[in-house]
Protein backbone atom coordinates (compact mmCIF):
# COMPACT_ATOMS: atom_id res chain seq x y z
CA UNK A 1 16.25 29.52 55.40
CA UNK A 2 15.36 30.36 59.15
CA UNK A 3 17.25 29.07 61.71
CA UNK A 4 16.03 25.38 62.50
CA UNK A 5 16.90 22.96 65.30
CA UNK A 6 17.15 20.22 63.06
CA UNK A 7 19.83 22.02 60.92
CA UNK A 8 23.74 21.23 61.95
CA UNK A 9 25.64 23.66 63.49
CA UNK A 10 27.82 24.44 59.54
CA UNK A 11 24.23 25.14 58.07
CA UNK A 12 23.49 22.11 56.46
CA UNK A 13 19.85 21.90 55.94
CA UNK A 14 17.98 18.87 57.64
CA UNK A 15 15.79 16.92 55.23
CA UNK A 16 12.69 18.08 57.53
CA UNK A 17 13.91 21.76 56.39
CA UNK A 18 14.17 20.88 52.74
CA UNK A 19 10.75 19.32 52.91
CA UNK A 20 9.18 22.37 54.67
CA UNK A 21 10.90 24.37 51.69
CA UNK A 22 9.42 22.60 49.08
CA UNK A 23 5.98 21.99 50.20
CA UNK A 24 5.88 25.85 51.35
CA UNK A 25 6.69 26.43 47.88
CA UNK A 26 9.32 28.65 48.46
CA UNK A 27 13.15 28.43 46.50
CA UNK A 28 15.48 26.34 46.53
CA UNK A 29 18.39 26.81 49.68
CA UNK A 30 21.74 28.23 47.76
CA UNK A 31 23.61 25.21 47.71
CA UNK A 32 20.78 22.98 45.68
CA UNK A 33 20.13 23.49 42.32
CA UNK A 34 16.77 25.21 41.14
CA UNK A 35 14.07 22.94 39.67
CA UNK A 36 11.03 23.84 37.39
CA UNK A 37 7.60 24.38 39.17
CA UNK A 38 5.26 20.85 38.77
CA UNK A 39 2.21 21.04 37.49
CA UNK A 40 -0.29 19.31 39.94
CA UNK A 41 -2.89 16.74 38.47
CA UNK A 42 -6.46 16.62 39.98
CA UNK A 43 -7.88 13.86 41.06
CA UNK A 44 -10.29 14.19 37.97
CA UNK A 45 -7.65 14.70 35.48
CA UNK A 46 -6.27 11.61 36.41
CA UNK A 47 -9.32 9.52 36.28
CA UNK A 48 -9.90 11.37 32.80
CA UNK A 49 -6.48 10.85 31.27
CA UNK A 50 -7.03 6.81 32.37
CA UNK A 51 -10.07 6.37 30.57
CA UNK A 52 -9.17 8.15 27.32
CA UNK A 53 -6.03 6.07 27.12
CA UNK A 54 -8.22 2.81 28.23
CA UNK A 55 -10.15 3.98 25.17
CA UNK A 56 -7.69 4.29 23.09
CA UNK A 57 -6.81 0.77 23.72
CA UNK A 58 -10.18 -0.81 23.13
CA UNK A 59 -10.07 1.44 19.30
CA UNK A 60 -6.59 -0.02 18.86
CA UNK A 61 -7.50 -3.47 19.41
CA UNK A 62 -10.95 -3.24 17.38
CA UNK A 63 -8.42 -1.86 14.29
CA UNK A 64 -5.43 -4.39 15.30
CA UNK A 65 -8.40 -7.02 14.54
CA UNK A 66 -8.83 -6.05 10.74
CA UNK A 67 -8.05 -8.56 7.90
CA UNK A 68 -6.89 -6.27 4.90
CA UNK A 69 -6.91 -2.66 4.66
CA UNK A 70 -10.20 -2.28 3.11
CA UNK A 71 -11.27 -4.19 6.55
CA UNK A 72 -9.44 -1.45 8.46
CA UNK A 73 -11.02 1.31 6.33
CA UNK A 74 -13.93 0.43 6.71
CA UNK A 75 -13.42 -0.17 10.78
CA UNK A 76 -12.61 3.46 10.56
CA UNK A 77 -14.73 4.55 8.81
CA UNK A 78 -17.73 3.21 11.45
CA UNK A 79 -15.65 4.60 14.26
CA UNK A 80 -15.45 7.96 12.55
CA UNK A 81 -19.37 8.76 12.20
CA UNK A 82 -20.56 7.01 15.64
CA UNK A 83 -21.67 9.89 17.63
CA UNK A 84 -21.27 7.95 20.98
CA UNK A 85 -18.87 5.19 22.06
């Protein structure tokens, strides 16, 4: 770590240096423990992931609707072999 302003004078890092280290990317200061990189989600990621799972819902809740299993089957069946939902 440079030498920062912020820092005490027994090299403690400031939270505004620890900040500046992890945004920059850079590793961890000896005294913390190392973590795993984190993947970043996209914008459009997220927006996908949300409608799959909100899809996923609506199928559950058309199947949680069936009667007997031959209702469910057969529920499944007509999601299986429609092309578009």
């Amino acid at each position: 770590m440079k030498y920062s302003l912020t820092a005490g004078s027994r090299g403690i890092a400031s939270v505004f240096d620890l900040l500046a280290e992890g945004l920059s990317g850079a590793s961890a200061p000896s005294g913390l423990p190392s973590r795993a990189p984190v993947a970043r989600v996209g914008v459009f990621e997220r927006i996908e992931q949300a409608l799959w799972r909100s899809r996923q819902r609506d199928l559950e809740r058309s199947l949680d609707d069936a009667v007997d299993i031959a209702d469910l089957e057969a529920r499944m069946r007509r999601i299986e072999r429609r092309t578009l939902y």
